[in-house]
Protein backbone atom coordinates (compact mmCIF):
# COMPACT_ATOMS: atom_id res chain seq x y z
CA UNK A 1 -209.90 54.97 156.17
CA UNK A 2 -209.38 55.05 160.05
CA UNK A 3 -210.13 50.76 160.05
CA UNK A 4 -207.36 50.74 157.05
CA UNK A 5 -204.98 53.37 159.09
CA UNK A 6 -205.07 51.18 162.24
CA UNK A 7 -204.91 48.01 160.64
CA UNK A 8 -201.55 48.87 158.58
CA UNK A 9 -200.15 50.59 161.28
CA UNK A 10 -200.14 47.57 163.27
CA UNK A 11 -199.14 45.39 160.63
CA UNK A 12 -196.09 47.54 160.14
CA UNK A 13 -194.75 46.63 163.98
CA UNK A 14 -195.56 43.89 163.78
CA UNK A 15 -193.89 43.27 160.05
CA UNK A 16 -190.73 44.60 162.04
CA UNK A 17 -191.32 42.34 164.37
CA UNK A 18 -190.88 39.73 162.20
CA UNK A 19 -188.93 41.06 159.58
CA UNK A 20 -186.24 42.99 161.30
CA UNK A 21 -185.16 39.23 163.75
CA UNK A 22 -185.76 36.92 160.43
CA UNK A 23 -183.67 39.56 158.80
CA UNK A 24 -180.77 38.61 161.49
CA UNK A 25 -181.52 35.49 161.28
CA UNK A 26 -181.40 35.41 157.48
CA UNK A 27 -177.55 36.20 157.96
CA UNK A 28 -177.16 33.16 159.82
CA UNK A 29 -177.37 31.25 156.46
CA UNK A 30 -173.91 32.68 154.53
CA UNK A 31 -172.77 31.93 157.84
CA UNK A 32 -173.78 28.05 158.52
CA UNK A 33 -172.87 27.62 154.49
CA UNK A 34 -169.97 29.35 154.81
CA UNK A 35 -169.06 27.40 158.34
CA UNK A 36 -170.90 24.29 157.55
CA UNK A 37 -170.73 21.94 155.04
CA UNK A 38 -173.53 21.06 153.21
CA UNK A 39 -174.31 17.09 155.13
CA UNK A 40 -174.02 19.55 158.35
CA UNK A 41 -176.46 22.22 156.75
CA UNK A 42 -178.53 19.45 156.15
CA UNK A 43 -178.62 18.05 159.83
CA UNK A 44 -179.97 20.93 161.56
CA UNK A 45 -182.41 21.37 158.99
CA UNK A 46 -183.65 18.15 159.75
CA UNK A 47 -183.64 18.97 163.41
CA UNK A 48 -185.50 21.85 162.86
CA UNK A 49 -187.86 20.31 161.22
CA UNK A 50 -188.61 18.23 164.12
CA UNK A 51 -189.43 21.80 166.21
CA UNK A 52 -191.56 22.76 163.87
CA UNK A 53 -193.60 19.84 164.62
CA UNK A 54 -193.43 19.89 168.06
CA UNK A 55 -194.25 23.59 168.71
CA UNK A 56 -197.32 23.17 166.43
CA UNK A 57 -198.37 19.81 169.10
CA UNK A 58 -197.51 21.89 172.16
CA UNK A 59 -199.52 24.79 171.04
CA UNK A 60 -202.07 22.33 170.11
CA UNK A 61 -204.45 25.66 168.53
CA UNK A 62 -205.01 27.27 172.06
CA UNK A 63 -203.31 30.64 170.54
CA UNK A 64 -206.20 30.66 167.94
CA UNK A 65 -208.86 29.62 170.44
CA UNK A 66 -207.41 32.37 173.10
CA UNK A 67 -208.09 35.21 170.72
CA UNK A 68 -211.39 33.85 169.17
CA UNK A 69 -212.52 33.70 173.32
CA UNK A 70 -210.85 37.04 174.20
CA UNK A 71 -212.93 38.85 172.09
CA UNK A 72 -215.92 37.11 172.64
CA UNK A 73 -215.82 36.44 176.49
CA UNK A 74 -217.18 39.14 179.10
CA UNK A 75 -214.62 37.53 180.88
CA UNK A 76 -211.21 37.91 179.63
CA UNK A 77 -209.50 37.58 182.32
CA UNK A 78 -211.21 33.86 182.88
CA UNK A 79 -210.08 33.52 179.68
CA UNK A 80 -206.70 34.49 180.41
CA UNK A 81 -206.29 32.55 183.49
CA UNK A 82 -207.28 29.36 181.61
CA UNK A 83 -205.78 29.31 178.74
CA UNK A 84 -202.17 30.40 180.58
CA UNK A 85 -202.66 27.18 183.17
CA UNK A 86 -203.31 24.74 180.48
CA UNK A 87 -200.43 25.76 178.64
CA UNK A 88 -198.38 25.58 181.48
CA UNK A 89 -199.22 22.05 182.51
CA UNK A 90 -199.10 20.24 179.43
CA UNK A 91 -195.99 22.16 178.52
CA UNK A 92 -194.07 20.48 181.82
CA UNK A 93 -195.94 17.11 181.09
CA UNK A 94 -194.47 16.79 177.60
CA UNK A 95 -190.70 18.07 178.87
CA UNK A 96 -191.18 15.29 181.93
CA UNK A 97 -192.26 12.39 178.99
CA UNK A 98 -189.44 13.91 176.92
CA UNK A 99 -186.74 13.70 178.92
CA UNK A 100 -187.67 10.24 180.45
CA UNK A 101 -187.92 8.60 176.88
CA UNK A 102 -184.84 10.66 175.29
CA UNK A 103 -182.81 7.97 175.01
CA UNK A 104 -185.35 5.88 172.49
CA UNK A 105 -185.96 9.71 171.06
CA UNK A 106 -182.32 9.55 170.16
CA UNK A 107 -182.75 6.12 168.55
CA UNK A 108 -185.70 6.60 166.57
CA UNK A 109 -184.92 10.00 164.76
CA UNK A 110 -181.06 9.06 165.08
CA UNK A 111 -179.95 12.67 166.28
CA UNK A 112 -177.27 12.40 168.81
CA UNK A 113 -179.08 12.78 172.59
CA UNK A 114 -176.91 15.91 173.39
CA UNK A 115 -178.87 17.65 170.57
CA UNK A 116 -182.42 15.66 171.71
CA UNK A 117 -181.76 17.40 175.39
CA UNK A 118 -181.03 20.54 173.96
CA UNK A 119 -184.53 20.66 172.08
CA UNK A 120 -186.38 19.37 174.57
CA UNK A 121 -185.36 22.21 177.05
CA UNK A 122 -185.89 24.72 173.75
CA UNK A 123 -189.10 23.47 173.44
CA UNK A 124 -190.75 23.69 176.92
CA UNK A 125 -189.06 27.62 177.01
CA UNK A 126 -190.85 28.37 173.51
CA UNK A 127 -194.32 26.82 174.83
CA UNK A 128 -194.33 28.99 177.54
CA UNK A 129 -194.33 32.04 175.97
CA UNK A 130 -197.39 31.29 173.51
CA UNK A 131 -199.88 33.04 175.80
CA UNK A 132 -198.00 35.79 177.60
CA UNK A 133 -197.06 36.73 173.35
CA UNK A 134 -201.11 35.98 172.43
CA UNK A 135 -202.10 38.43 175.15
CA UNK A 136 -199.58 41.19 173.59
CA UNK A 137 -201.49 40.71 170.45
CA UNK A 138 -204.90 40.95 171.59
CA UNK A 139 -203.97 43.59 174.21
CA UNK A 140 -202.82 45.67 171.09
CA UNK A 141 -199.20 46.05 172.35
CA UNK A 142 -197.31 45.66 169.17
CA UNK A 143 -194.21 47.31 169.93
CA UNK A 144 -193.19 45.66 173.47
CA UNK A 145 -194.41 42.08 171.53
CA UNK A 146 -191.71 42.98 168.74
CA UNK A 147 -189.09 44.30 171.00
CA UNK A 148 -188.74 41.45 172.80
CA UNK A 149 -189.25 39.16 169.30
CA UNK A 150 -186.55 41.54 167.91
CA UNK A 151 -184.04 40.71 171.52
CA UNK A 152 -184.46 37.11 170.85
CA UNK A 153 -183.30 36.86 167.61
CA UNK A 154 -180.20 39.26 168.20
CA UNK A 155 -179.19 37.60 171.07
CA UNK A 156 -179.76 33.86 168.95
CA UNK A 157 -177.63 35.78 166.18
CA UNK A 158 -174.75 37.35 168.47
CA UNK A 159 -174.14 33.75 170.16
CA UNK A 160 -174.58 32.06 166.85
CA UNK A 161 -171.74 34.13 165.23
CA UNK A 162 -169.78 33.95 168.36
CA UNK A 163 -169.69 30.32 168.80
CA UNK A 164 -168.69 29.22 165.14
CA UNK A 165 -166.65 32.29 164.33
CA UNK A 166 -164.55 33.65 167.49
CA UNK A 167 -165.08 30.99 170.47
CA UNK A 168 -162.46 28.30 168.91
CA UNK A 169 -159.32 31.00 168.80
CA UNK A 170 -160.51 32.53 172.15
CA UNK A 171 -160.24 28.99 173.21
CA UNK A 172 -156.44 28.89 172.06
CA UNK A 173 -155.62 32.30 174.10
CA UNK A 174 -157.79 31.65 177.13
CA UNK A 175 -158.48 29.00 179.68
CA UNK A 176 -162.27 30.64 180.69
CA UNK A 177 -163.01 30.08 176.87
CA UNK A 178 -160.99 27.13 176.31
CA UNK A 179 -163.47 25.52 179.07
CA UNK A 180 -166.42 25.94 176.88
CA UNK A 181 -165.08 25.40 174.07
CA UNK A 182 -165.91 21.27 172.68
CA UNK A 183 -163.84 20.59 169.25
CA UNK A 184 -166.03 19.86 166.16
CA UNK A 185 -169.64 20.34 167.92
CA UNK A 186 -170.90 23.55 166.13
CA UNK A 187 -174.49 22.23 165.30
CA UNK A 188 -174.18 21.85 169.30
CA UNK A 189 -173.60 25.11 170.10
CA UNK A 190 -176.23 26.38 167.11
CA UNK A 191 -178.91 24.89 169.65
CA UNK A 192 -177.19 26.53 172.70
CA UNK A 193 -177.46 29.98 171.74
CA UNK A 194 -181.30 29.00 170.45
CA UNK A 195 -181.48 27.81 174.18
CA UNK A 196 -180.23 31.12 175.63
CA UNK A 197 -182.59 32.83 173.79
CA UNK A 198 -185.41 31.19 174.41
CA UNK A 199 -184.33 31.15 178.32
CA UNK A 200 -184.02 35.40 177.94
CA UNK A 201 -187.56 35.70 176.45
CA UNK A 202 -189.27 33.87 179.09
CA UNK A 203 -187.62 35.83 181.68
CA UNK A 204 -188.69 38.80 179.78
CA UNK A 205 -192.51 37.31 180.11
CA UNK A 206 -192.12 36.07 182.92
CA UNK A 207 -194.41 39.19 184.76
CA UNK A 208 -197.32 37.76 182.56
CA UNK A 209 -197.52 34.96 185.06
CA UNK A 210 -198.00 37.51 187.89
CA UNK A 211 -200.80 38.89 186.15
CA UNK A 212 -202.96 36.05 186.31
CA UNK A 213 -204.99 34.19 189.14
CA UNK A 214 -205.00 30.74 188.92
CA UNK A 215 -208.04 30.13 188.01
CA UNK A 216 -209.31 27.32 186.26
CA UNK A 217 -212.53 27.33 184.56
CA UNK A 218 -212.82 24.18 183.06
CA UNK A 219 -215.90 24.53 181.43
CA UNK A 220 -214.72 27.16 179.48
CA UNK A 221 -211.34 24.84 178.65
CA UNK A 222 -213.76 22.32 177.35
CA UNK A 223 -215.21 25.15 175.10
CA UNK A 224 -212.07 26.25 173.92
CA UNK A 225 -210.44 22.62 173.27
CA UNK A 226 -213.47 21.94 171.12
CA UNK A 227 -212.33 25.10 169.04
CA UNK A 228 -209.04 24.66 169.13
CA UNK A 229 -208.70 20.58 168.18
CA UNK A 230 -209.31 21.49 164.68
CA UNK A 231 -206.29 24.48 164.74
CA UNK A 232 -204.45 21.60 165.99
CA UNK A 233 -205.51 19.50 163.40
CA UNK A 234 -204.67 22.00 160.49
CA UNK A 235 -201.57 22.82 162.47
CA UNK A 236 -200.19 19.70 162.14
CA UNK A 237 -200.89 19.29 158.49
CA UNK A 238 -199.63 22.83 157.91
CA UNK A 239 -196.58 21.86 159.77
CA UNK A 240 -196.36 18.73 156.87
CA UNK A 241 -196.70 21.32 154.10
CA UNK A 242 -193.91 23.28 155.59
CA UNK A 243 -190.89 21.05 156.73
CA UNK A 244 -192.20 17.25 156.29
CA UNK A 245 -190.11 17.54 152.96
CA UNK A 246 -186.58 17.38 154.81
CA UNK A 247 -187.26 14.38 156.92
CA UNK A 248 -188.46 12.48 153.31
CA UNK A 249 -185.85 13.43 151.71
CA UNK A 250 -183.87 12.53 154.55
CA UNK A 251 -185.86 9.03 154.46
CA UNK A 252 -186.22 8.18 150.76
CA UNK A 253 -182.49 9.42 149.04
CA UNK A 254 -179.81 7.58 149.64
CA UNK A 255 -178.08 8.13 152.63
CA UNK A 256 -174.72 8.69 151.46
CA UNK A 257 -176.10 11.77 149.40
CA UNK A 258 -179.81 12.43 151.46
CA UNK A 259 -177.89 15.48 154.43
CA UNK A 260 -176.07 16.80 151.50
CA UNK A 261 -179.00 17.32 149.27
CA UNK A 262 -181.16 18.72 152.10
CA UNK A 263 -178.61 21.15 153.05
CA UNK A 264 -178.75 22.39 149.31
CA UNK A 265 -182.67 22.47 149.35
CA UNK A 266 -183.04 24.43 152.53
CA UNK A 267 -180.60 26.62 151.64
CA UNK A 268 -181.73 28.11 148.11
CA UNK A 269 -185.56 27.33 149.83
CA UNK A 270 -184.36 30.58 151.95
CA UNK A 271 -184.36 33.01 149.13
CA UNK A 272 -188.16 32.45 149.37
CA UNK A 273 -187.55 34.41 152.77
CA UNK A 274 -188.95 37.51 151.33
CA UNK A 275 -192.36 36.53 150.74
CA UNK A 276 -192.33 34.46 153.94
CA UNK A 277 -191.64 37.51 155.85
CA UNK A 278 -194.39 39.40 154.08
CA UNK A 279 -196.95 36.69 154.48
CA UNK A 280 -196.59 36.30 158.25
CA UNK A 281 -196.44 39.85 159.32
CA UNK A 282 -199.32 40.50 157.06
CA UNK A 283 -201.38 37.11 158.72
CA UNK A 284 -200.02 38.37 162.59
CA UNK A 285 -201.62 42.15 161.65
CA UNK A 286 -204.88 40.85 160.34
CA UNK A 287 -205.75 37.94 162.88
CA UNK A 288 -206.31 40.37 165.39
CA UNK A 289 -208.21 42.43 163.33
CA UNK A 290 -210.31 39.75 161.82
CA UNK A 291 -211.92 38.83 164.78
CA UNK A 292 -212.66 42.21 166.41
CA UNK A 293 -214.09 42.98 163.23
CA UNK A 294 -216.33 40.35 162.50
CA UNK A 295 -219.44 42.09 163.49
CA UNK A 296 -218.98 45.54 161.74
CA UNK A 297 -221.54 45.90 159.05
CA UNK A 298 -219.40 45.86 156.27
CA UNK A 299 -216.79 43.19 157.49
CA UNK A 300 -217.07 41.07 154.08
CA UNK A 301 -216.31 43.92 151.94
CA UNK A 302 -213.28 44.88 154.06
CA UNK A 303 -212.45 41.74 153.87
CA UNK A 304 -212.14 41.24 150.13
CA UNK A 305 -210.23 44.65 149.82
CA UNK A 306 -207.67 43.45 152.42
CA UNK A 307 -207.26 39.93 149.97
CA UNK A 308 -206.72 42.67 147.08
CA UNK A 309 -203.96 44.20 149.12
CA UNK A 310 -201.95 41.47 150.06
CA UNK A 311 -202.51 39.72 146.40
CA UNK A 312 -200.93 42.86 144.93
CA UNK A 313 -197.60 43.44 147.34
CA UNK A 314 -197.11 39.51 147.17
CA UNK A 315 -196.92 39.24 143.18
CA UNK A 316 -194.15 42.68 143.40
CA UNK A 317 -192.57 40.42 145.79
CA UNK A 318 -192.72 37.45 143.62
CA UNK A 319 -192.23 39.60 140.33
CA UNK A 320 -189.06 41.29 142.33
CA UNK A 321 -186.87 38.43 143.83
CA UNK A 322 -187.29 36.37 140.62
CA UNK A 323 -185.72 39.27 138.77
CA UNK A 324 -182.68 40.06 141.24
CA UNK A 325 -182.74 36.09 142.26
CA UNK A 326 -179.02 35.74 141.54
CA UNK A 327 -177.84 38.86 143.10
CA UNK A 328 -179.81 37.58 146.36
CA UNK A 329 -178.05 33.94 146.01
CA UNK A 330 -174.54 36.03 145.96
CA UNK A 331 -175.42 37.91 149.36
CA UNK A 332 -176.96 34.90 150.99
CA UNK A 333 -175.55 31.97 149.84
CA UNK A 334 -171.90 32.59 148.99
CA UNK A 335 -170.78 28.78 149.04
CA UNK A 336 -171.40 28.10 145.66
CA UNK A 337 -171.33 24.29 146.36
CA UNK A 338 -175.21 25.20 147.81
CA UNK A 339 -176.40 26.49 144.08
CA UNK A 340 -177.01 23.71 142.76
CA UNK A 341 -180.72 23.89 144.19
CA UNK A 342 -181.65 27.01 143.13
CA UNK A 343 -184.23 26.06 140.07
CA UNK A 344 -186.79 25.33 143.03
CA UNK A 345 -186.71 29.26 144.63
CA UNK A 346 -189.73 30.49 141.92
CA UNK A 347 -191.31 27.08 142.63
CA UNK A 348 -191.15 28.04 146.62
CA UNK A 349 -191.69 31.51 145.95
CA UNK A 350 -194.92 31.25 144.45
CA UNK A 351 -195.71 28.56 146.76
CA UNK A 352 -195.68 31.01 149.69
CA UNK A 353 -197.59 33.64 147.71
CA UNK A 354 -200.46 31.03 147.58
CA UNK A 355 -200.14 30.19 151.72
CA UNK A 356 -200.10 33.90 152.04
CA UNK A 357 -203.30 34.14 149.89
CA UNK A 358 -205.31 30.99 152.04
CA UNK A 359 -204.40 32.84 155.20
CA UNK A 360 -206.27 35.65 154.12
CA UNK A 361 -209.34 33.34 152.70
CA UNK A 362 -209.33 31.62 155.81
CA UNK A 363 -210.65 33.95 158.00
CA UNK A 364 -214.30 32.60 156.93
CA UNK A 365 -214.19 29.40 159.05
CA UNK A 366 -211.88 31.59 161.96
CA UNK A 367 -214.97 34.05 162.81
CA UNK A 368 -217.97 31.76 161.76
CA UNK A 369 -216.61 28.92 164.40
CA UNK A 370 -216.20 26.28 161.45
CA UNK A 371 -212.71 26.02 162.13
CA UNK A 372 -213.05 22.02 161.68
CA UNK A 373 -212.77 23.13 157.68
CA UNK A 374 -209.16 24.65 158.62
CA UNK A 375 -208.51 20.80 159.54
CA UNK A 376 -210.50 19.98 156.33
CA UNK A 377 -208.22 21.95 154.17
CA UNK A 378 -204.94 21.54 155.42
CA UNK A 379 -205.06 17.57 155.66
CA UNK A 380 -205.68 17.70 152.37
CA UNK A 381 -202.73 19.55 151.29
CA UNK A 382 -200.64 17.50 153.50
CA UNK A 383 -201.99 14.46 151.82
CA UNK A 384 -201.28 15.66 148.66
CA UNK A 385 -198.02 16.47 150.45
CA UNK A 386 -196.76 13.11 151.28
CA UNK A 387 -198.28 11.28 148.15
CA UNK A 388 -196.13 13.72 145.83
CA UNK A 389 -193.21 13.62 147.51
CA UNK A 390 -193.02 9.59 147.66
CA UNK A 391 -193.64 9.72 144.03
CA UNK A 392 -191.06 13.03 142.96
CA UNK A 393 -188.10 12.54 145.13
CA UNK A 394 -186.88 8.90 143.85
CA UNK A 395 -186.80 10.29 140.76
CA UNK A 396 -186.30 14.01 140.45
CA UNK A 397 -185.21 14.85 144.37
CA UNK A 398 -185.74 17.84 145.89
CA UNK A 399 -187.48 19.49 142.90
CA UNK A 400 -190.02 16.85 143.28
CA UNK A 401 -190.29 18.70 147.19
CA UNK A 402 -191.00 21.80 145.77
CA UNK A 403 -193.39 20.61 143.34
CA UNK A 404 -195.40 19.36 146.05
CA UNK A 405 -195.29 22.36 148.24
CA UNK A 406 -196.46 24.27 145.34
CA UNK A 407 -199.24 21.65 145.24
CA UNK A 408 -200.63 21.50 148.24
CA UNK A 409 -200.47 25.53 148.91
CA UNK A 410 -202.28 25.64 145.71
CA UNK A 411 -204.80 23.28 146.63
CA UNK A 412 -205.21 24.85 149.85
CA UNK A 413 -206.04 28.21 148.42
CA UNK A 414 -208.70 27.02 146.11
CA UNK A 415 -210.26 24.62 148.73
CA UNK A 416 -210.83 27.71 151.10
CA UNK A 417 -211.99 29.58 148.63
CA UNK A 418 -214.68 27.03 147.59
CA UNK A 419 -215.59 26.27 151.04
CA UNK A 420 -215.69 29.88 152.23
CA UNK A 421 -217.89 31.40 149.47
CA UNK A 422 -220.74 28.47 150.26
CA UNK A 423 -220.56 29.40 154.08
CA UNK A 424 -219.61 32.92 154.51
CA UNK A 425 -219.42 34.65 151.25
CA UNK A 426 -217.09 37.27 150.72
CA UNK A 427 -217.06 39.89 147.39
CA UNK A 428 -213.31 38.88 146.64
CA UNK A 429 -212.54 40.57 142.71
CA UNK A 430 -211.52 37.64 141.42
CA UNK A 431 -210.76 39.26 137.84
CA UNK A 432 -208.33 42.02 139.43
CA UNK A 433 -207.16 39.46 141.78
CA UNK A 434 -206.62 36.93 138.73
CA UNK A 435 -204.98 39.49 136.75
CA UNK A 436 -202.22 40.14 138.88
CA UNK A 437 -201.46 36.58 139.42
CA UNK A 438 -201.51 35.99 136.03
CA UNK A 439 -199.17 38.48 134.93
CA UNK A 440 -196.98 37.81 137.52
CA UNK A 441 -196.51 34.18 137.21
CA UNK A 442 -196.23 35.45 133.51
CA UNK A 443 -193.34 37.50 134.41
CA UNK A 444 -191.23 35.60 136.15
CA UNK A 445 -191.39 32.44 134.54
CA UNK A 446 -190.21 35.02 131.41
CA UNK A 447 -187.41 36.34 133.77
CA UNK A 448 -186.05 33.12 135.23
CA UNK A 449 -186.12 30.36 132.43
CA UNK A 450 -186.01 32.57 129.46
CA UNK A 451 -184.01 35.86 130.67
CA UNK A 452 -182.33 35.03 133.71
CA UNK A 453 -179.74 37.48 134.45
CA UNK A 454 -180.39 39.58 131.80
CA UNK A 455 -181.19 42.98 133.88
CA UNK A 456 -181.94 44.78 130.36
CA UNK A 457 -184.92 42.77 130.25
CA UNK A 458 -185.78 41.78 133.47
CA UNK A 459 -185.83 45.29 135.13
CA UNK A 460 -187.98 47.31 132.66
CA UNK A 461 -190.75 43.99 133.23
CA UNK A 462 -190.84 44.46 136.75
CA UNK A 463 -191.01 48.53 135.91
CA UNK A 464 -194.07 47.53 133.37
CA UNK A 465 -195.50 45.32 136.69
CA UNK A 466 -195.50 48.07 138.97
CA UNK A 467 -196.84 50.68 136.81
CA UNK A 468 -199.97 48.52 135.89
CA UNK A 469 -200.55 47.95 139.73
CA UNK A 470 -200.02 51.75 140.17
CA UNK A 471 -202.42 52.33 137.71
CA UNK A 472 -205.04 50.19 138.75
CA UNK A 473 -204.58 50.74 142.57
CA UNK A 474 -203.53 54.63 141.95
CA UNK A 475 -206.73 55.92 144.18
CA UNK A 476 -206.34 53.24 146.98
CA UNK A 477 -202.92 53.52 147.15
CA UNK A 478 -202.66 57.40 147.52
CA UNK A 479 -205.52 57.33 150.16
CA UNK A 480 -203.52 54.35 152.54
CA UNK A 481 -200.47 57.30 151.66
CA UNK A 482 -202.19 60.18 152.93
CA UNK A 483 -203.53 58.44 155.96
């Protein structure tokens, strides 16, 4: 159990690493709907969605293709030195095309060209780290990668609530506040403390830079572009999946009603948080662990038992939230005016549960060097993406959104799955693993459209969930324990 010991171990930093800042930065939600109006809500959502693609381009897969070479490469350090100076270059090549063409930027998306500066700054900070945090990773230095993850977000959260809450009545009582303070710009000053954080994390790996000679080795940059173009690829399909849904909505409702209705969306789409926050520190534990393991005799095995895992916390998530979904809407979104939204959370929830699940299939195409079928896969779901949503939101909004992310996750999964069993087949259980998808789609459909809100029902089926998981994981589950 040593391999199992290690593996959860790290997975629990780094689950704090990700779970303790998105947990600060889930309380920035009752405070933008509380502070914000919905059309406002809506806005930087739609920004947002706009960094979301552009940190997937100026990645453009190296972090992928630095670990796959890391662990394969005598030479790490060659590795390290290249893949550092290639980020760095095309980093200050996009932020010197950025900045030139902001003004048509502006025009084109129509956000306001304060906001379009701000980004663009935010942007070049957060490509800079991608390396320096990829070499924490595969260094196996969890807990200095999520202090500083944990820093940013605090310090994102402390200026956040200081800006919309305290800085206007400082302004009143002092003139070194009152000179920083600008009357109704508070999605402004949302992307200034982003900026500030962002500005403190670089400085904090900033020493990475000294730790590398510069020291190109382009034949090895070829090597890894040709692995990493398909990362890029997938990444900027997954990156459809994940946010294209505001900036349709934003292009095919009304626009007297579209900011409004994608300020509700985004909103109730954050009680999915949960399982998002679950999924990722679970995929940031494993990718690490994937690759080093690749070679050890029984890797497939270990493998499918690792699928089994996440597949059974993910459905007590799922099962869970669904049950207490409107107690979590009360602590999170306490603007009731944002409610209206909230038949898409089991739609989302699930959703995520089946992203989580293709991250774990995936690792088939990540160790055999066939990640051009990552590319494959996601396209397709982002296909699928874009074809339901120009169909669903005319006439059903953002449900029709959620319908498609459910889609094109679910598609996703199965492709992978398909794909991976024909090239690098892996013993998965697929009647255990079926079984507790089953019964926990089972459940909360029950629990949301039949018995929402009734507790006397709802809490003795999650109870009857986790004792038939306990039961059938009982050994497992008291080894990981005793470990």
């Amino acid at each position: 159990m040593s391999t199992f010991k290690k593996l959860f171990q790290q997975t629990f930093i780094y689950g704090l690493a990700t779970v303790l800042p998105r947990m600060l930065s889930f309380l920035l939600v009752p405070l933008y709907t509380e502070v914000l109006p919905k059309e406002e809500y809506g806005e930087i959502s739609v920004i947002f969605a706009y960094f979301v693609l552009f940190n997937v381009v100026l990645a453009y897969g190296m972090e992928t293709a630095f670990f796959r070479f890391y662990n394969k490469q005598s030479n790490k350090a060659e590795v390290l030195n290249t893949s550092g100076i290639s980020l760095v270059i095309s980093s200050l090549v996009f932020f010197a095309a950025a900045f030139i063409t902001r003004d048509w930027i502006s025009v084109i998306t129509g956000i306001p060209l304060e906001y379009i500066q701000l980004a663009i700054w935010i942007l070049l900070l957060d490509a800079l780290v991608i390396i320096p945090f990829a070499w924490l990773r595969a260094s196996e230095r969890p807990m200095r990668y999520a202090v500083i993850k944990i820093l940013n977000v605090a310090v994102n959260f402390g200026l956040n609530v200081f800006f919309l809450l305290f800085l206007r009545d400082l302004a009143g009582n002092s003139t070194i506040f009152s000179s920083i303070y600008v009357s109704d710009f508070e999605i402004g000053y949302v992307f200034i403390a982003n900026l500030i954080a962002s500005a403190l994390t670089l400085g904090l790996m900033a020493p990475f830079y000294f730790k590398i000679d510069f020291k190109f080795n382009l034949n090895l940059w070829k090597s890894m572009m040709k692995y990493a173009f398909p990362v890029l690829v997938a990444g900027i399909a997954f990156s459809i999946n994940e946010v294209f849904d505001r900036l349709m909505l934003d292009y095919l409702l009304p626009a007297d009603i579209a900011r409004s209705e994608i300020g509700a969306y985004s909103a109730c789409y954050k009680l999915a948080l949960f399982m998002t926050l679950f999924a990722t520190a679970f995929r940031l534990g494993i990718e690490p662990f994937f690759f080093s393991h690749a070679e050890t005799k029984n890797a497939a095995k270990t493998y499918a038992q690792i699928t089994n895992y996440f597949v059974v916390f993910g459905s007590l998530i799922l099962v869970g939230v669904i049950v207490f979904v409107d107690v979590l809407k009360l602590i999170l979104i306490q603007n009731d005016t944002y409610w209206e939204a909230m038949e898409i959370v089991p739609l989302i929830l699930l959703a995520n549960l089946f992203l989580g699940i293709y991250h774990n299939l995936s690792v088939w195409y990540k160790v055999t060097d066939r990640t051009k079928f990552g590319g494959y896969i996601s396209v397709a779901g982002a296909v699928l993406t874009i074809v339901l949503n120009l169909l669903l939101i005319p006439v059903i909004s953002y449900t029709g959104s959620a319908i498609a992310t459910l889609g094109a996750y679910g598609l996703m999964m199965m492709l992978s799955f398909y794909y991976g069993q024909k090239h690098y087949p892996i013993p998965y259980d697929l009647k255990k693993i079926g079984g507790y998808l089953a019964l926990s789609i089972f459940i909360s459909a029950l629990s949301f459209y039949v018995f929402r809100g009734n507790y006397f029902v709802g809490i003795p089926l999650l109870l009857v969930f986790i004792g038939i998981v306990y039961l059938s994981e009982k050994e497992q589950i008291l080894k990981i324990i005793r470990s």
